[in-house]
C-alpha atoms as a PDB file:
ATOM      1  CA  UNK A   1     -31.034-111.520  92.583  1.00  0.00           C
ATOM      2  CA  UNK A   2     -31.281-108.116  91.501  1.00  0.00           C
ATOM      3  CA  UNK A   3     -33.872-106.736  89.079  1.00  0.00           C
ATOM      4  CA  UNK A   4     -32.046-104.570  86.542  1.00  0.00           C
ATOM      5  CA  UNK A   5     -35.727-103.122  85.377  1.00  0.00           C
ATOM      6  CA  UNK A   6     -35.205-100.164  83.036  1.00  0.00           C
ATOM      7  CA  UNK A   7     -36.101 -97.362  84.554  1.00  0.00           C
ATOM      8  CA  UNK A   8     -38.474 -95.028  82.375  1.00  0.00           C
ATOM      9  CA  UNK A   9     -37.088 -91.321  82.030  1.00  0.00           C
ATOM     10  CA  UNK A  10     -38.863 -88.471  80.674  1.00  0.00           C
ATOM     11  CA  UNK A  11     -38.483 -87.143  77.384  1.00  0.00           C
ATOM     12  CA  UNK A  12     -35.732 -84.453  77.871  1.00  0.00           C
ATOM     13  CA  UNK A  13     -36.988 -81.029  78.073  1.00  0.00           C
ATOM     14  CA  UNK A  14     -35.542 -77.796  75.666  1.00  0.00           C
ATOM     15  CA  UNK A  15     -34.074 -75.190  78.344  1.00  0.00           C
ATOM     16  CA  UNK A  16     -36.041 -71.912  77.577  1.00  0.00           C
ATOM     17  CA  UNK A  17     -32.958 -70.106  76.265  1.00  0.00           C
ATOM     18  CA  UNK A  18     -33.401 -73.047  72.655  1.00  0.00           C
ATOM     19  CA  UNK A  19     -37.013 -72.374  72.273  1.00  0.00           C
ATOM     20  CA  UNK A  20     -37.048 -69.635  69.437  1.00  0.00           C
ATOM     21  CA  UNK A  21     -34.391 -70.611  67.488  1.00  0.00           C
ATOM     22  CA  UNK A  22     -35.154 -73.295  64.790  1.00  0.00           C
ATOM     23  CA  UNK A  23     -37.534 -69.888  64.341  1.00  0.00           C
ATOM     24  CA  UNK A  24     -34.882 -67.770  64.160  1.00  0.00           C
ATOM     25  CA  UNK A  25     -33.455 -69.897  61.635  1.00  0.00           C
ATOM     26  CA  UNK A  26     -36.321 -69.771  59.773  1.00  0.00           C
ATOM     27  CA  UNK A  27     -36.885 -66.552  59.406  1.00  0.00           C
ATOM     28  CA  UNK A  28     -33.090 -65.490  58.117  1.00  0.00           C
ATOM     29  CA  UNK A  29     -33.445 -68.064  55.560  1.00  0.00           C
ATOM     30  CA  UNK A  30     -36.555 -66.376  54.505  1.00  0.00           C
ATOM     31  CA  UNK A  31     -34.764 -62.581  54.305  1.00  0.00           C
ATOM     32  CA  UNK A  32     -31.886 -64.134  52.441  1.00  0.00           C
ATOM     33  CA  UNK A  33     -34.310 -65.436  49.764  1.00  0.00           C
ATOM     34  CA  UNK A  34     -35.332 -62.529  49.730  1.00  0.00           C
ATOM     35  CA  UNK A  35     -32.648 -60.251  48.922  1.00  0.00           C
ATOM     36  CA  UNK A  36     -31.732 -62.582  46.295  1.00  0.00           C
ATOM     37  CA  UNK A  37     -34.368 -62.763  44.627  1.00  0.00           C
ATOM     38  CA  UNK A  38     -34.589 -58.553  44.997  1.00  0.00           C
ATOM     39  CA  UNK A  39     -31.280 -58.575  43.596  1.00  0.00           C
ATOM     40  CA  UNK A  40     -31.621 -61.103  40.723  1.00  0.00           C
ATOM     41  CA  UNK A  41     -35.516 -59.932  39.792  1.00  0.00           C
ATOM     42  CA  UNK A  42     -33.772 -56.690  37.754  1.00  0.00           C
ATOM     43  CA  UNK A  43     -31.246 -58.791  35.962  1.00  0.00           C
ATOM     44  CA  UNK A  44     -33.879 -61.456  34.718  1.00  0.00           C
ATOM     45  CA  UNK A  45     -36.245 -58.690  33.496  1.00  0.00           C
ATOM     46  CA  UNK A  46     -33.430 -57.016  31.263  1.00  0.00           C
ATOM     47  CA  UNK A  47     -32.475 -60.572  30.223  1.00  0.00           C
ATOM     48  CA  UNK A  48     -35.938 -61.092  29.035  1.00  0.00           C
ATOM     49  CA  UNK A  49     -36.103 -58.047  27.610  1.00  0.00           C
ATOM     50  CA  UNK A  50     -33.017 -59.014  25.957  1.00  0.00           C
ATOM     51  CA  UNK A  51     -34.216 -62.264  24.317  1.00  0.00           C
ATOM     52  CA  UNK A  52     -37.488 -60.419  22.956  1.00  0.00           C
ATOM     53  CA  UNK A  53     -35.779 -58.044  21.600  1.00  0.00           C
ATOM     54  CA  UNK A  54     -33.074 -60.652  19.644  1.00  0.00           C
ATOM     55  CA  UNK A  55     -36.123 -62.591  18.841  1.00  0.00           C
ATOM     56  CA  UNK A  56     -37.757 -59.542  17.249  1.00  0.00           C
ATOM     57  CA  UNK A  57     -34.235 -59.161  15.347  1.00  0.00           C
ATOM     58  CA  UNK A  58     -34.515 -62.921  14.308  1.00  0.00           C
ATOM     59  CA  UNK A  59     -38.351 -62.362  12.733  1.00  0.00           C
ATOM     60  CA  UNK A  60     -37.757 -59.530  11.053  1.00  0.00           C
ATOM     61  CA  UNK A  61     -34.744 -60.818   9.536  1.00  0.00           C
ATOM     62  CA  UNK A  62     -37.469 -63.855   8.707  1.00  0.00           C
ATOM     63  CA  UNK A  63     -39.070 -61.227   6.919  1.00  0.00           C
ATOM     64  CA  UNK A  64     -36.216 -59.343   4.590  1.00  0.00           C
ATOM     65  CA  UNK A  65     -35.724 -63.098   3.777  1.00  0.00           C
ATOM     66  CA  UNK A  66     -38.511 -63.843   2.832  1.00  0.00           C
ATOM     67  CA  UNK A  67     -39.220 -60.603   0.904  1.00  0.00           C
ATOM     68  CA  UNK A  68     -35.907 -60.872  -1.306  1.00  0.00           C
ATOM     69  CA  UNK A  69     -36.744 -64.490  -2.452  1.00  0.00           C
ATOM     70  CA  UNK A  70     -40.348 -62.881  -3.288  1.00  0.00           C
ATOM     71  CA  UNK A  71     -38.682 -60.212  -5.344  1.00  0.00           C
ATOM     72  CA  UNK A  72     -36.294 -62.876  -6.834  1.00  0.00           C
ATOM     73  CA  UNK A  73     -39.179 -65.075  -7.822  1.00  0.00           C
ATOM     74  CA  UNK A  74     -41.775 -62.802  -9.624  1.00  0.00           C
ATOM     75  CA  UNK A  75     -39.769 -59.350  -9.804  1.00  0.00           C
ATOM     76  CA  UNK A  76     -41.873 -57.563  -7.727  1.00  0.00           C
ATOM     77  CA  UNK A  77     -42.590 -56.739  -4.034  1.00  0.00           C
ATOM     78  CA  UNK A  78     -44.900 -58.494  -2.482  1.00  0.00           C
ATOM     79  CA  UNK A  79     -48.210 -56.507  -1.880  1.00  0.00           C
ATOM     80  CA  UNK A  80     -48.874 -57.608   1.543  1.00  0.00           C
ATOM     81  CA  UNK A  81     -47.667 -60.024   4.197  1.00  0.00           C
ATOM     82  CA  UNK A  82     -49.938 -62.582   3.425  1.00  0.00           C
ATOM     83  CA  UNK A  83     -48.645 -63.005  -0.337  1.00  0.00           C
ATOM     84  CA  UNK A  84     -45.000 -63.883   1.592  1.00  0.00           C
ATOM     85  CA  UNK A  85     -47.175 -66.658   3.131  1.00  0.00           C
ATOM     86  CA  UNK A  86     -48.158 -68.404   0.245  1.00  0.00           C
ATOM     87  CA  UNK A  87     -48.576 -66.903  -3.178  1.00  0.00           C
ATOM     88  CA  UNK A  88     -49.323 -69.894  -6.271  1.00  0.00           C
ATOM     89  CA  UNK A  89     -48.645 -72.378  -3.833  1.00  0.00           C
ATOM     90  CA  UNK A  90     -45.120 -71.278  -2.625  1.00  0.00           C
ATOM     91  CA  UNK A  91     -44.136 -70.342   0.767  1.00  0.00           C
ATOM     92  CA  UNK A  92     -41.476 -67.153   1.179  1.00  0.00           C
ATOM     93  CA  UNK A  93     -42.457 -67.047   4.913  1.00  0.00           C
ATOM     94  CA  UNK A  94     -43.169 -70.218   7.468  1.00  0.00           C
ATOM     95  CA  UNK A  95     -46.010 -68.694   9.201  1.00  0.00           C
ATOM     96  CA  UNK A  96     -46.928 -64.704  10.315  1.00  0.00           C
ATOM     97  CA  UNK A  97     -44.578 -64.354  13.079  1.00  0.00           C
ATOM     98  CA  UNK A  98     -46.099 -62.205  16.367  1.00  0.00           C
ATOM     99  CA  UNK A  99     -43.946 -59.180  17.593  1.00  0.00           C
ATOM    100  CA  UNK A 100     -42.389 -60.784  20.894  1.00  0.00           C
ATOM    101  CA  UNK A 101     -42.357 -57.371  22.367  1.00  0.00           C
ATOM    102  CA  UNK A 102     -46.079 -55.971  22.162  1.00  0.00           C
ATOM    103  CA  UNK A 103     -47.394 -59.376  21.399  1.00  0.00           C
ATOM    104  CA  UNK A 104     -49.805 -58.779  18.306  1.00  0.00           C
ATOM    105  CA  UNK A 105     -49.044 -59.505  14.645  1.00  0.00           C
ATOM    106  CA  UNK A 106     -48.326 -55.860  13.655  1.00  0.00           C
ATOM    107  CA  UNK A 107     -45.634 -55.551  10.675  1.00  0.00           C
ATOM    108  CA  UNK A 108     -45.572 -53.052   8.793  1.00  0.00           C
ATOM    109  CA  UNK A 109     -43.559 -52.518   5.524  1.00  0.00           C
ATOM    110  CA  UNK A 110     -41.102 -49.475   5.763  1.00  0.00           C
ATOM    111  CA  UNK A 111     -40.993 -47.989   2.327  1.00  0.00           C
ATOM    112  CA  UNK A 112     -37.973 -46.153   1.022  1.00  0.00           C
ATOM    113  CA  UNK A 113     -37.557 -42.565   2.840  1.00  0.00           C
ATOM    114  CA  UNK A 114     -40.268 -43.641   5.619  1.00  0.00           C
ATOM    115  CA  UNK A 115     -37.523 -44.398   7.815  1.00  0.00           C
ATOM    116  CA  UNK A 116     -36.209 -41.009   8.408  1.00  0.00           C
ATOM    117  CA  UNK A 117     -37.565 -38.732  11.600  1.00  0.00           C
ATOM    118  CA  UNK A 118     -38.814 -35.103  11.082  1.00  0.00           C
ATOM    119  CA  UNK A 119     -36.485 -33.785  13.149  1.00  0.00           C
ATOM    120  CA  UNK A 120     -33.015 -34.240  14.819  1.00  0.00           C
ATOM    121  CA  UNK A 121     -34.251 -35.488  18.898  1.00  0.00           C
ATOM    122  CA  UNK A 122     -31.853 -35.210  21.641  1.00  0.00           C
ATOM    123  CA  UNK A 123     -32.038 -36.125  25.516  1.00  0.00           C
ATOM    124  CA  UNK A 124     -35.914 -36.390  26.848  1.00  0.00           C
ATOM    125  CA  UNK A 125     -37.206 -35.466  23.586  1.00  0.00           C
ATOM    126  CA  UNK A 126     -35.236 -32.334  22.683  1.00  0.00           C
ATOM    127  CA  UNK A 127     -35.098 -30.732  18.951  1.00  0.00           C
ATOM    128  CA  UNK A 128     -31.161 -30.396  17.963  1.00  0.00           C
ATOM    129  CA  UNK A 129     -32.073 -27.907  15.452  1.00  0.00           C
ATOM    130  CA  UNK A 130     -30.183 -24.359  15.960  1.00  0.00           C
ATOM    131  CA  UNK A 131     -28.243 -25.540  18.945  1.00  0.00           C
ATOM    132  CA  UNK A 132     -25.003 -26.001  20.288  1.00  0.00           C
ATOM    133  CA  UNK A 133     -24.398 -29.995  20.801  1.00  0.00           C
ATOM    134  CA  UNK A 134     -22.194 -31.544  18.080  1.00  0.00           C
ATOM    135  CA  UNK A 135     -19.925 -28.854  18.101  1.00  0.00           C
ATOM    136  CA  UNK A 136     -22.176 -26.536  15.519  1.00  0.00           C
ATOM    137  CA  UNK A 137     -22.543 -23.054  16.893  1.00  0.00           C
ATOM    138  CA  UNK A 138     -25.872 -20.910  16.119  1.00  0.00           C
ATOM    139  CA  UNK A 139     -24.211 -19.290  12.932  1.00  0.00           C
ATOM    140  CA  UNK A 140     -23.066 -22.237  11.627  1.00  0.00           C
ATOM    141  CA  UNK A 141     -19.720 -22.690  12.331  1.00  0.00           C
ATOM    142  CA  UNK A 142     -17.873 -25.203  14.432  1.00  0.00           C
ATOM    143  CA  UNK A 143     -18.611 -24.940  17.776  1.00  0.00           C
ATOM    144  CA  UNK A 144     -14.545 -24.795  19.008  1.00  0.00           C
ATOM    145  CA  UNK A 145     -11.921 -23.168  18.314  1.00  0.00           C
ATOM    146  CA  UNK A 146      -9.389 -23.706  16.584  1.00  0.00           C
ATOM    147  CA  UNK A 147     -11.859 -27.598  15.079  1.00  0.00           C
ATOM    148  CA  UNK A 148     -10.818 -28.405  11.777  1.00  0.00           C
ATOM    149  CA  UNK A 149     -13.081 -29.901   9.472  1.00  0.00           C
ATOM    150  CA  UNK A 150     -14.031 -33.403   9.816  1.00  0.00           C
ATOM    151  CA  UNK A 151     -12.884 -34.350   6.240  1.00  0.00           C
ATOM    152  CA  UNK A 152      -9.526 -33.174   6.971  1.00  0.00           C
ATOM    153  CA  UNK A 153      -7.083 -35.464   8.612  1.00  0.00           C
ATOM    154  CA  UNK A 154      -7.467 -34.253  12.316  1.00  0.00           C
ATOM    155  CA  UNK A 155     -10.213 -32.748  13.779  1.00  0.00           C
ATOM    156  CA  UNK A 156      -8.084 -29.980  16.286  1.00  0.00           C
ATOM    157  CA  UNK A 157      -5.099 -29.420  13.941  1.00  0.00           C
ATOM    158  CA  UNK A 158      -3.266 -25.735  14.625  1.00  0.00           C
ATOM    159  CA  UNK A 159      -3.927 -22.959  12.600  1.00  0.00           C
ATOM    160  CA  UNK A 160      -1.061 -23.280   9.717  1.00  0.00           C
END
């Protein structure tokens, strides 16, 4: 009789050209997360930036709201933000809403003609006053020739 014993082999060895490259692997998985996330990380900030900015829309639409019913209601403005709150008991306004943006509770009312600048700004900042852009020349006039008036029914019309 024969003895079919198993015979005990050793635990097969990686050849030395496989060693590195599960690390390889590893390490271009990692760079492709990264440039990803390098590429998405400017689109999520304007997004964000986005949905503060709608929210801050939202609030201060909250606000108009709740300042017409106010002015329905007792004929008057209100004199502060905290009468829109609760004034005899009624409520114009759920709660004083932060500004999503900066993050603080800082409304202000804008009274009629506060809305307007001091002066006309351009690019970076830039005073429009007594220049060229908008097709005003320095002495007044349109800025080219042959521009009709904007009432009129075309703006370059030839000279009749």
């Amino acid at each position: 009789m024969t003895n079919f014993a198993p015979t005990r082999r050793k635990p097969s060895q990686a050849h030395h050209s496989e060693e590195g490259f599960t690390l390889l692997v590893v390490i271009f998985l990692v760079a492709l997360l990264t440039l990803a996330l390098a590429i998405a990380l400017p689109r999520v900030t304007k997004e964000i930036q986005r949905d503060r900015e709608i929210e801050t829309m939202h609030r201060g639409k909250q606000y108009a709201r709740a300042i017409k019913l106010y002015y329905k209601k007792f004929g008057a403005y209100p004199p502060n933000v905290d009468a829109l709150v609760k004034t005899n008991n009624i409520r114009f306004l759920r709660k004083r809403y932060t500004d999503p943006i900066t993050g603080i509770d800082d409304w202000k009312p804008v009274l009629f003609g506060q809305n307007k600048t001091a002066t006309a700004m351009g690019f970076f900042g830039q005073s429009l006053t007594g220049s060229t852009i908008a097709g005003i020349g320095p002495s007044g006039g349109n800025g080219v020739a042959g521009a009709s008036s904007i009432g009129s029914s075309s703006f370059f019309g030839s000279s009749n």
